[in-house]
PDB file of N, CA and C in Angstrom:
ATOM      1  N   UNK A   1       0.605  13.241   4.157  1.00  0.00           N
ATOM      2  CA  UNK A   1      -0.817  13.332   3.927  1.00  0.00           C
ATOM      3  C   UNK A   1      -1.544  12.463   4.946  1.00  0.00           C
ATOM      4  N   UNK A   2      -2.312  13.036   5.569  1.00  0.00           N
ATOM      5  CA  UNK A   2      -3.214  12.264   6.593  1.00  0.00           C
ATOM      6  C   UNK A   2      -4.476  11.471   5.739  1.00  0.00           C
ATOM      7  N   UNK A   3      -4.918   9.999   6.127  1.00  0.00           N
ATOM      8  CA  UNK A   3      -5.656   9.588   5.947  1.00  0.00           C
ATOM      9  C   UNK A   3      -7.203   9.777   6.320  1.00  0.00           C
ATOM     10  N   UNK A   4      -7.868  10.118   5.514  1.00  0.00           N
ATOM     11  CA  UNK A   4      -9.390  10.631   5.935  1.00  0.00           C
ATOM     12  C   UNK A   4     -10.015   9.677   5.838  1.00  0.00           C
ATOM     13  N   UNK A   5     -10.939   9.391   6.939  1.00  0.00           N
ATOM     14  CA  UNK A   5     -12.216   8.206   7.676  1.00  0.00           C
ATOM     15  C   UNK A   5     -13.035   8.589   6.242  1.00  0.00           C
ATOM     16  N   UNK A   6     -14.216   7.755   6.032  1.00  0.00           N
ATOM     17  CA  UNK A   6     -14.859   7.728   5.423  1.00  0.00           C
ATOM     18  C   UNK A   6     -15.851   8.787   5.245  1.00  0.00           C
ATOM     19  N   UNK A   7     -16.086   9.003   6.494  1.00  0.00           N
ATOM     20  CA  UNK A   7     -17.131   9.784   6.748  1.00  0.00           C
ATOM     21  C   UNK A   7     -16.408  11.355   6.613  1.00  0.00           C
ATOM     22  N   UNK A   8     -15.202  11.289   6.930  1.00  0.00           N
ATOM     23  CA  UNK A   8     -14.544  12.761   6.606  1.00  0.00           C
ATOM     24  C   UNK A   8     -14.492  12.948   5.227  1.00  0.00           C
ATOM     25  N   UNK A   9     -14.151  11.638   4.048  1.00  0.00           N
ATOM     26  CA  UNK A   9     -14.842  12.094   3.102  1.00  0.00           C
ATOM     27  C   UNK A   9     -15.473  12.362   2.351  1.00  0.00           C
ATOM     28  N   UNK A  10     -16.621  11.770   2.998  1.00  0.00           N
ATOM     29  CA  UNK A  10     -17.927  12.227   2.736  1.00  0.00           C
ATOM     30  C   UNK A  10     -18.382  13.446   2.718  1.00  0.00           C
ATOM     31  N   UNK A  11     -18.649  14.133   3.704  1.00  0.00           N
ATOM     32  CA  UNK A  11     -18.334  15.526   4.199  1.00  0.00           C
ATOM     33  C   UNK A  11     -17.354  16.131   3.607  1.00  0.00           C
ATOM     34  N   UNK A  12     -16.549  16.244   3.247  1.00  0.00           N
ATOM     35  CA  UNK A  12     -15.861  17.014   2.243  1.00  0.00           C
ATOM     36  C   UNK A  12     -16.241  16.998   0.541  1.00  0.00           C
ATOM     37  N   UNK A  13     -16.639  15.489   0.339  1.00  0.00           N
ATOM     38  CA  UNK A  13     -17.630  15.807  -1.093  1.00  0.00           C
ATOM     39  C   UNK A  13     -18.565  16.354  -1.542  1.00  0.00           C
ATOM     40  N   UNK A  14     -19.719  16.281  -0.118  1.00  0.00           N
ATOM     41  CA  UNK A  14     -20.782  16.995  -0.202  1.00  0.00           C
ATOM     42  C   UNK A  14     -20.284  18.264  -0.126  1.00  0.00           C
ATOM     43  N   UNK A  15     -19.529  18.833   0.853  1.00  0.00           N
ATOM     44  CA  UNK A  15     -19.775  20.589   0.592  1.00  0.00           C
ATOM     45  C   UNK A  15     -18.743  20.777  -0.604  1.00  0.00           C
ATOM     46  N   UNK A  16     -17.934  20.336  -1.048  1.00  0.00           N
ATOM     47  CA  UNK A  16     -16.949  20.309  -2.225  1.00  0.00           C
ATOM     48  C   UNK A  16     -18.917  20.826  -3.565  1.00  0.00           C
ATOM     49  N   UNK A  17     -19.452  19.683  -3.450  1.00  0.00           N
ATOM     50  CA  UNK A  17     -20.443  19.460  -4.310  1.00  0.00           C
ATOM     51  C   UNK A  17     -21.929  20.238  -4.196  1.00  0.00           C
ATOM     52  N   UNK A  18     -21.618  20.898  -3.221  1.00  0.00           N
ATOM     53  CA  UNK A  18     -23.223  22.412  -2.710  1.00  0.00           C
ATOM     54  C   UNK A  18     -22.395  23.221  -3.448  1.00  0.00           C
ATOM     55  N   UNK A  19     -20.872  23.464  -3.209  1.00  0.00           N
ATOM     56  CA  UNK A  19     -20.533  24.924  -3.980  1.00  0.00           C
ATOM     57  C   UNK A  19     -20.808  25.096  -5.080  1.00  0.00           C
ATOM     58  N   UNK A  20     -21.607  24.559  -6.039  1.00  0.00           N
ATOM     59  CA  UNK A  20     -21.204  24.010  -7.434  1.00  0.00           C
ATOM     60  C   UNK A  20     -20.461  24.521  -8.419  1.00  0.00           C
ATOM     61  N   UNK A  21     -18.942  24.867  -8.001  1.00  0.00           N
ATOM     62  CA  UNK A  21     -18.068  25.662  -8.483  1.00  0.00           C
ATOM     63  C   UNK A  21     -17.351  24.971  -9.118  1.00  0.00           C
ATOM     64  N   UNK A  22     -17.091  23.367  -8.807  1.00  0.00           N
ATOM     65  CA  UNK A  22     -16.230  22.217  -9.804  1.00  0.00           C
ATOM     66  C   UNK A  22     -14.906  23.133  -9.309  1.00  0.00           C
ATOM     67  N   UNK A  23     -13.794  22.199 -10.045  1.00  0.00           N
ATOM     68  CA  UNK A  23     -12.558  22.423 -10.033  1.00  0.00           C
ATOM     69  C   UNK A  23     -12.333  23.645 -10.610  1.00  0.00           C
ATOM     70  N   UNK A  24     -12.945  24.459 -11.560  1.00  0.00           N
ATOM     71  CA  UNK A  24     -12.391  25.898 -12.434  1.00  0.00           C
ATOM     72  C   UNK A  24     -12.175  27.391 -10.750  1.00  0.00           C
ATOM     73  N   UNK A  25     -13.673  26.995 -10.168  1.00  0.00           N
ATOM     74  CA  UNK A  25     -14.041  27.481  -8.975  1.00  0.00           C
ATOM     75  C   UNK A  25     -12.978  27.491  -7.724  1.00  0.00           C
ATOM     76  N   UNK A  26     -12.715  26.363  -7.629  1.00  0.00           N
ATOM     77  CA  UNK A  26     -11.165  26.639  -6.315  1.00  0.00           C
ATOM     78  C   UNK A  26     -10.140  26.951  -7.741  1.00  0.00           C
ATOM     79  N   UNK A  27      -9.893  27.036  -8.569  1.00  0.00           N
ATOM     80  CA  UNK A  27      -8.736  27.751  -9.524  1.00  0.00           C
ATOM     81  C   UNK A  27      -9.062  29.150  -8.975  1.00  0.00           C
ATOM     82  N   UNK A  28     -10.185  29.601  -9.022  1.00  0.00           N
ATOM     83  CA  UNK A  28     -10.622  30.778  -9.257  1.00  0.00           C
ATOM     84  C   UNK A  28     -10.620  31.301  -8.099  1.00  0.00           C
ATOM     85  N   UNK A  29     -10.467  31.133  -7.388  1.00  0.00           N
ATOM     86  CA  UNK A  29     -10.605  31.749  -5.711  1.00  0.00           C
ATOM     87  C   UNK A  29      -9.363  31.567  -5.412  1.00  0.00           C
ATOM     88  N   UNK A  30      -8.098  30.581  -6.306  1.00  0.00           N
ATOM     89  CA  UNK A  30      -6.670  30.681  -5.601  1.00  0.00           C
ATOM     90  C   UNK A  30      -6.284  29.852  -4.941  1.00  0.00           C
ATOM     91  N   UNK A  31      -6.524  28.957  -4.617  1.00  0.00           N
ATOM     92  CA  UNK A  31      -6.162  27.664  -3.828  1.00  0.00           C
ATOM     93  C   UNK A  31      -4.624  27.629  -3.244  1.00  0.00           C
ATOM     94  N   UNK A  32      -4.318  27.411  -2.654  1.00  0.00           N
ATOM     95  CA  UNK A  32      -2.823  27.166  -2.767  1.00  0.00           C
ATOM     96  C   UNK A  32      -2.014  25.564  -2.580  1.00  0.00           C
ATOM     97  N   UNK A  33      -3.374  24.747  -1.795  1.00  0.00           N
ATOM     98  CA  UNK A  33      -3.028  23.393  -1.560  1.00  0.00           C
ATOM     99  C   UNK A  33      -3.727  22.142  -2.262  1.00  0.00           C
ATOM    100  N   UNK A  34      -4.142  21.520  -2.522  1.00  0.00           N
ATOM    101  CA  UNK A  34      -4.807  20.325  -3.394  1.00  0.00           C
ATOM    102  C   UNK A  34      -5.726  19.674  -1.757  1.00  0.00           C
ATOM    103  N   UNK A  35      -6.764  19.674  -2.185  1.00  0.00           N
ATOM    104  CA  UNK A  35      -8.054  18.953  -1.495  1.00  0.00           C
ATOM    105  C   UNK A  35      -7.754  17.735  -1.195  1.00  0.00           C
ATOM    106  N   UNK A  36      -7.427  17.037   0.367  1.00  0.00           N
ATOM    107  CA  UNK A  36      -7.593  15.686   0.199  1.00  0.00           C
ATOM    108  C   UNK A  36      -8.698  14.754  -0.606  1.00  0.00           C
ATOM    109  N   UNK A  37      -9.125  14.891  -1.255  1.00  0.00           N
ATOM    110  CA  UNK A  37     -10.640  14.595  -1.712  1.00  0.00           C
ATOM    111  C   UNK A  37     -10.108  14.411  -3.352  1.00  0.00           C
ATOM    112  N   UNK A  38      -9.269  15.007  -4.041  1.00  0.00           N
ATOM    113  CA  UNK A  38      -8.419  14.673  -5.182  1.00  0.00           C
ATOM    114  C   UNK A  38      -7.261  13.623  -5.060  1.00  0.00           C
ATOM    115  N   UNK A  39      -6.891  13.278  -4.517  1.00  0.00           N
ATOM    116  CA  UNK A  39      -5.749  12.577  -3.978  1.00  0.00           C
ATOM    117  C   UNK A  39      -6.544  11.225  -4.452  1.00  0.00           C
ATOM    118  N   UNK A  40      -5.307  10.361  -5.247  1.00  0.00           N
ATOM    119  CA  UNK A  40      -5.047   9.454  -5.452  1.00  0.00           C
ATOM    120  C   UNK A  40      -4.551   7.846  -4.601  1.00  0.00           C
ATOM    121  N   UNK A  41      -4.875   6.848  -4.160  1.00  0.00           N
ATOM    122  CA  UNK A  41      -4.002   6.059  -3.148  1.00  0.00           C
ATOM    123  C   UNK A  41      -2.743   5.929  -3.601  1.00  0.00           C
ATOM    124  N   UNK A  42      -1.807   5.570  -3.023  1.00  0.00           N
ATOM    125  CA  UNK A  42      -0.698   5.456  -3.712  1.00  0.00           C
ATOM    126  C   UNK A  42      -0.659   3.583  -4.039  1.00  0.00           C
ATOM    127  N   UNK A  43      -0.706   3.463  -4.826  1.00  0.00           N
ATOM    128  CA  UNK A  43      -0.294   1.750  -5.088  1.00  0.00           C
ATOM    129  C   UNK A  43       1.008   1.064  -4.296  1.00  0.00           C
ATOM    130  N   UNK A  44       1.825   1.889  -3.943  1.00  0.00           N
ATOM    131  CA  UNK A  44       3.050   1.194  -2.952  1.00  0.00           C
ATOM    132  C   UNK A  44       2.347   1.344  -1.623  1.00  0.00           C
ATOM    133  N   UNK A  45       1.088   1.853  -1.033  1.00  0.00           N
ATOM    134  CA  UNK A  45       0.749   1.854   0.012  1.00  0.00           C
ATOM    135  C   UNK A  45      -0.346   0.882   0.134  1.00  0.00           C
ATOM    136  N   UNK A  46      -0.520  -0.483   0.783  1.00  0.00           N
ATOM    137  CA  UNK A  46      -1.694  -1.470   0.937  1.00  0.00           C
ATOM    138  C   UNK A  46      -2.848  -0.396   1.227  1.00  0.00           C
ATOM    139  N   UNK A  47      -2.947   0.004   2.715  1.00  0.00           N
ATOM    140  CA  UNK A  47      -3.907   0.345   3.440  1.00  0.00           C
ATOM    141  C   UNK A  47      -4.192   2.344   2.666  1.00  0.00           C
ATOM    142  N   UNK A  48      -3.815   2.617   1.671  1.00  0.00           N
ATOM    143  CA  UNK A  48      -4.154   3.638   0.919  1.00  0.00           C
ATOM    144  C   UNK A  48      -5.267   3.958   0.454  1.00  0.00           C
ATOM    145  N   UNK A  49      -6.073   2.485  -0.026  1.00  0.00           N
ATOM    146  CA  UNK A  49      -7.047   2.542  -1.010  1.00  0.00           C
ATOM    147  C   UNK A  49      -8.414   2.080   0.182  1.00  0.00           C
ATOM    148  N   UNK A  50      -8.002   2.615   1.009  1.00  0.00           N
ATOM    149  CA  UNK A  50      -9.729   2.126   2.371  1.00  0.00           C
ATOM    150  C   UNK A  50     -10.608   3.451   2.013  1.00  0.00           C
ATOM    151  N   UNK A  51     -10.819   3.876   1.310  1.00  0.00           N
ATOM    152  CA  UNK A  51     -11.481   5.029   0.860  1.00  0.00           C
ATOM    153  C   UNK A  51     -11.949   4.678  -0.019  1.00  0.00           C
ATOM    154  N   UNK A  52     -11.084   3.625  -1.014  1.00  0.00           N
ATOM    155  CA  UNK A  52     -12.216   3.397  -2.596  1.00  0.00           C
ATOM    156  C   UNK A  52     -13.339   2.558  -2.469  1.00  0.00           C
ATOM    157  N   UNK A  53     -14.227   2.962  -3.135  1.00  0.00           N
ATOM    158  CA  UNK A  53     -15.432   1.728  -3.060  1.00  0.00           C
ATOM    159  C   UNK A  53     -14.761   0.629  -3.945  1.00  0.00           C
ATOM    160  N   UNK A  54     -15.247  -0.492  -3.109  1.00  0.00           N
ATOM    161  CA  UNK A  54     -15.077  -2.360  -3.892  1.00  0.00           C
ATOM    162  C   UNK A  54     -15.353  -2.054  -5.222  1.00  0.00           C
ATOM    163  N   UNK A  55     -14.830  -2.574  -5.609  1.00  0.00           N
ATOM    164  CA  UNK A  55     -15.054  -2.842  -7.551  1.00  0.00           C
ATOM    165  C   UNK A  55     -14.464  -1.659  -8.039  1.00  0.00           C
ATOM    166  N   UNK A  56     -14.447  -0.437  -7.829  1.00  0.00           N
ATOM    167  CA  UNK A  56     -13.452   0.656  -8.352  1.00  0.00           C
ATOM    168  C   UNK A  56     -12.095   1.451  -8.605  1.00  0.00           C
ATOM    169  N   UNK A  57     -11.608   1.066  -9.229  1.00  0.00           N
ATOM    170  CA  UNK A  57     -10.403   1.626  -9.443  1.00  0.00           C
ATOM    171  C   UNK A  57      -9.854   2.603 -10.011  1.00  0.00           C
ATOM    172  N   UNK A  58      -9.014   3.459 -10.165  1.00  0.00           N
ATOM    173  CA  UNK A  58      -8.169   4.401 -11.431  1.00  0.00           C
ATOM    174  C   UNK A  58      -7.193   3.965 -11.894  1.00  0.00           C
ATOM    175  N   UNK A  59      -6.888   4.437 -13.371  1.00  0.00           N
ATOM    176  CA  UNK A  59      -5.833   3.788 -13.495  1.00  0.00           C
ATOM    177  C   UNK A  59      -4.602   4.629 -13.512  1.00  0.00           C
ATOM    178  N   UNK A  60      -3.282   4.701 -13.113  1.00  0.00           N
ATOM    179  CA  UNK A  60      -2.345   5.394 -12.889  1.00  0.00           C
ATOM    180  C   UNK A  60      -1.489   5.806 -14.334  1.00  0.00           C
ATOM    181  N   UNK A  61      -1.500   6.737 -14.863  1.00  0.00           N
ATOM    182  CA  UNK A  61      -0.433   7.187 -16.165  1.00  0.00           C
ATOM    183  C   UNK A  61       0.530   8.211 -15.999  1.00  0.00           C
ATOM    184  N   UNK A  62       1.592   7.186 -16.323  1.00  0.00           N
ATOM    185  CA  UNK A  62       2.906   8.477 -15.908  1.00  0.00           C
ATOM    186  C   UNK A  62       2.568   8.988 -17.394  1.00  0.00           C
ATOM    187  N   UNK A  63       2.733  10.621 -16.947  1.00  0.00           N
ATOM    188  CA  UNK A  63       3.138  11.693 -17.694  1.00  0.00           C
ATOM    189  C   UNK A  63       4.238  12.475 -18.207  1.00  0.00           C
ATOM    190  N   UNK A  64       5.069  11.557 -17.384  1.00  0.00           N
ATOM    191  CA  UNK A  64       6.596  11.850 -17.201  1.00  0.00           C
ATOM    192  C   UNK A  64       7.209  11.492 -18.858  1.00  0.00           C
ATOM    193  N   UNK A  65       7.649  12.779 -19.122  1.00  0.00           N
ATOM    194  CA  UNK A  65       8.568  13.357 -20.213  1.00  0.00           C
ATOM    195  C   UNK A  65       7.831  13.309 -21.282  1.00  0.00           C
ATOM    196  N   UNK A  66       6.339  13.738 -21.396  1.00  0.00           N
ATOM    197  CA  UNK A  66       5.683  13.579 -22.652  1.00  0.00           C
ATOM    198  C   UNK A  66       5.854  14.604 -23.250  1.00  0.00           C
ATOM    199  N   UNK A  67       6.449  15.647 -22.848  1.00  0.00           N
ATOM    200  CA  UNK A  67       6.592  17.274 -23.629  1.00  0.00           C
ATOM    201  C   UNK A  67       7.573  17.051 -24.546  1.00  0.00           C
ATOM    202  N   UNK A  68       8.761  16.238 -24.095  1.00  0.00           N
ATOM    203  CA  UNK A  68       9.917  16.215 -24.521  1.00  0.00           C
ATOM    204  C   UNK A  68      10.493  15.011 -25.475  1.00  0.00           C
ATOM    205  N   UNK A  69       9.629  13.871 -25.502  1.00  0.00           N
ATOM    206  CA  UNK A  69       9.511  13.091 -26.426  1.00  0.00           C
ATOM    207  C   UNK A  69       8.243  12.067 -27.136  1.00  0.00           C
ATOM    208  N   UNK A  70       8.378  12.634 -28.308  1.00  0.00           N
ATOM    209  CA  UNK A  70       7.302  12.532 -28.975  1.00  0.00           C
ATOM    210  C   UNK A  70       7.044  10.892 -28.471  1.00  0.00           C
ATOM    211  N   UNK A  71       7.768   9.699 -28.715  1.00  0.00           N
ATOM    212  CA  UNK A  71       7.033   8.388 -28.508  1.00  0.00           C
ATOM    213  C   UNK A  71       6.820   8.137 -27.559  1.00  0.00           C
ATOM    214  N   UNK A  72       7.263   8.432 -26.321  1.00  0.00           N
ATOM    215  CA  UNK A  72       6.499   8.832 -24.859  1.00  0.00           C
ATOM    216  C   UNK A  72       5.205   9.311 -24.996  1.00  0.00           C
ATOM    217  N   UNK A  73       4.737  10.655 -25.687  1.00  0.00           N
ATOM    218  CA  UNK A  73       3.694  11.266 -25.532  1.00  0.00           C
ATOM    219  C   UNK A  73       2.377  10.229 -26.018  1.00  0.00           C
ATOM    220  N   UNK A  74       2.713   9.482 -27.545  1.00  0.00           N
ATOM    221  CA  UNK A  74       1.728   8.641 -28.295  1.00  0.00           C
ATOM    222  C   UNK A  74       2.174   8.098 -27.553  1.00  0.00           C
ATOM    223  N   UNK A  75       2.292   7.328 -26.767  1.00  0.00           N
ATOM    224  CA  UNK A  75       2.475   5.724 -25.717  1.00  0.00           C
ATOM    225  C   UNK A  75       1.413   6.040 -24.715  1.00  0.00           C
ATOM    226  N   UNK A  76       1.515   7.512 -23.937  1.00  0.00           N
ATOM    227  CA  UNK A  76       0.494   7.812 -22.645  1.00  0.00           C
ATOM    228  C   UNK A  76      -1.002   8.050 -23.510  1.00  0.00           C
ATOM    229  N   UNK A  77      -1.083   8.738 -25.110  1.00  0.00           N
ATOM    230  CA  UNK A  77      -2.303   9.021 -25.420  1.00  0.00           C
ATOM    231  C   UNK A  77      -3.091   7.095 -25.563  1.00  0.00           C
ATOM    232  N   UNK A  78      -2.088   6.097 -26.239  1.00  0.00           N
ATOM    233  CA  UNK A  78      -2.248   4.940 -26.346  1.00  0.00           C
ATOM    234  C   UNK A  78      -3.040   4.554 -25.023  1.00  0.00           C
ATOM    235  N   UNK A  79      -2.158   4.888 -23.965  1.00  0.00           N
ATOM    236  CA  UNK A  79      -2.746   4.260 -22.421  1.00  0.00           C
ATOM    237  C   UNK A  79      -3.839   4.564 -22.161  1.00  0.00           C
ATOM    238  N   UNK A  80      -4.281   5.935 -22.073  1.00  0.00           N
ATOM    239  CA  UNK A  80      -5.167   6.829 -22.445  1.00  0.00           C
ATOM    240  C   UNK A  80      -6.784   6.257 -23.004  1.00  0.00           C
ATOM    241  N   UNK A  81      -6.724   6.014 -23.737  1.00  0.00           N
ATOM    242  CA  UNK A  81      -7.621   5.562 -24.828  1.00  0.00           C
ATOM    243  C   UNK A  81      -8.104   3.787 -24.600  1.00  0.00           C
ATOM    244  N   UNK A  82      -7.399   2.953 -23.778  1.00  0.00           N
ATOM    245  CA  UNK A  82      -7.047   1.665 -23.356  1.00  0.00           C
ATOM    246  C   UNK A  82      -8.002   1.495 -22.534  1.00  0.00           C
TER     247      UNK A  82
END
């Protein structure tokens, strides 16, 4: 994944945000790749997060094996809700 300048994503939010199609809208037209502009930093990467504004963060929830066991699943809704 290539790192986008600020200003590249800028420009990609705004016209992301004229279409006013939201996420249902690229479902709907077929997408086949994920928008740099959704993308997450990765926390094992320092220089990942030069895109977030100061003071903002997400918080990361593994989803991993919540189909398949129930106290996994209430643990991520727990995180969830936190």
């Amino acid at each position: 994944m290539l790192s986008l300048s600020l200003i590249d994503l800028y420009i990609l939010l705004i016209a992301f945000d004229e279409t006013k199609s939201g996420v249902k809208g690229l479902v709907d037209v077929g997408i086949t790749e994920v928008s740099q502009i959704f993308y997450i930093p990765s926390p094992e990467n320092p220089n990942s997060d030069q895109n977030s504004p100061p003071g903002h963060s997400l918080p990361i929830i593994n989803l991993e094996g919540i189909k398949e066991d129930l106290i996994q699943r209430k643990w991520c809704f727990h995180d969830i809700r936190a």
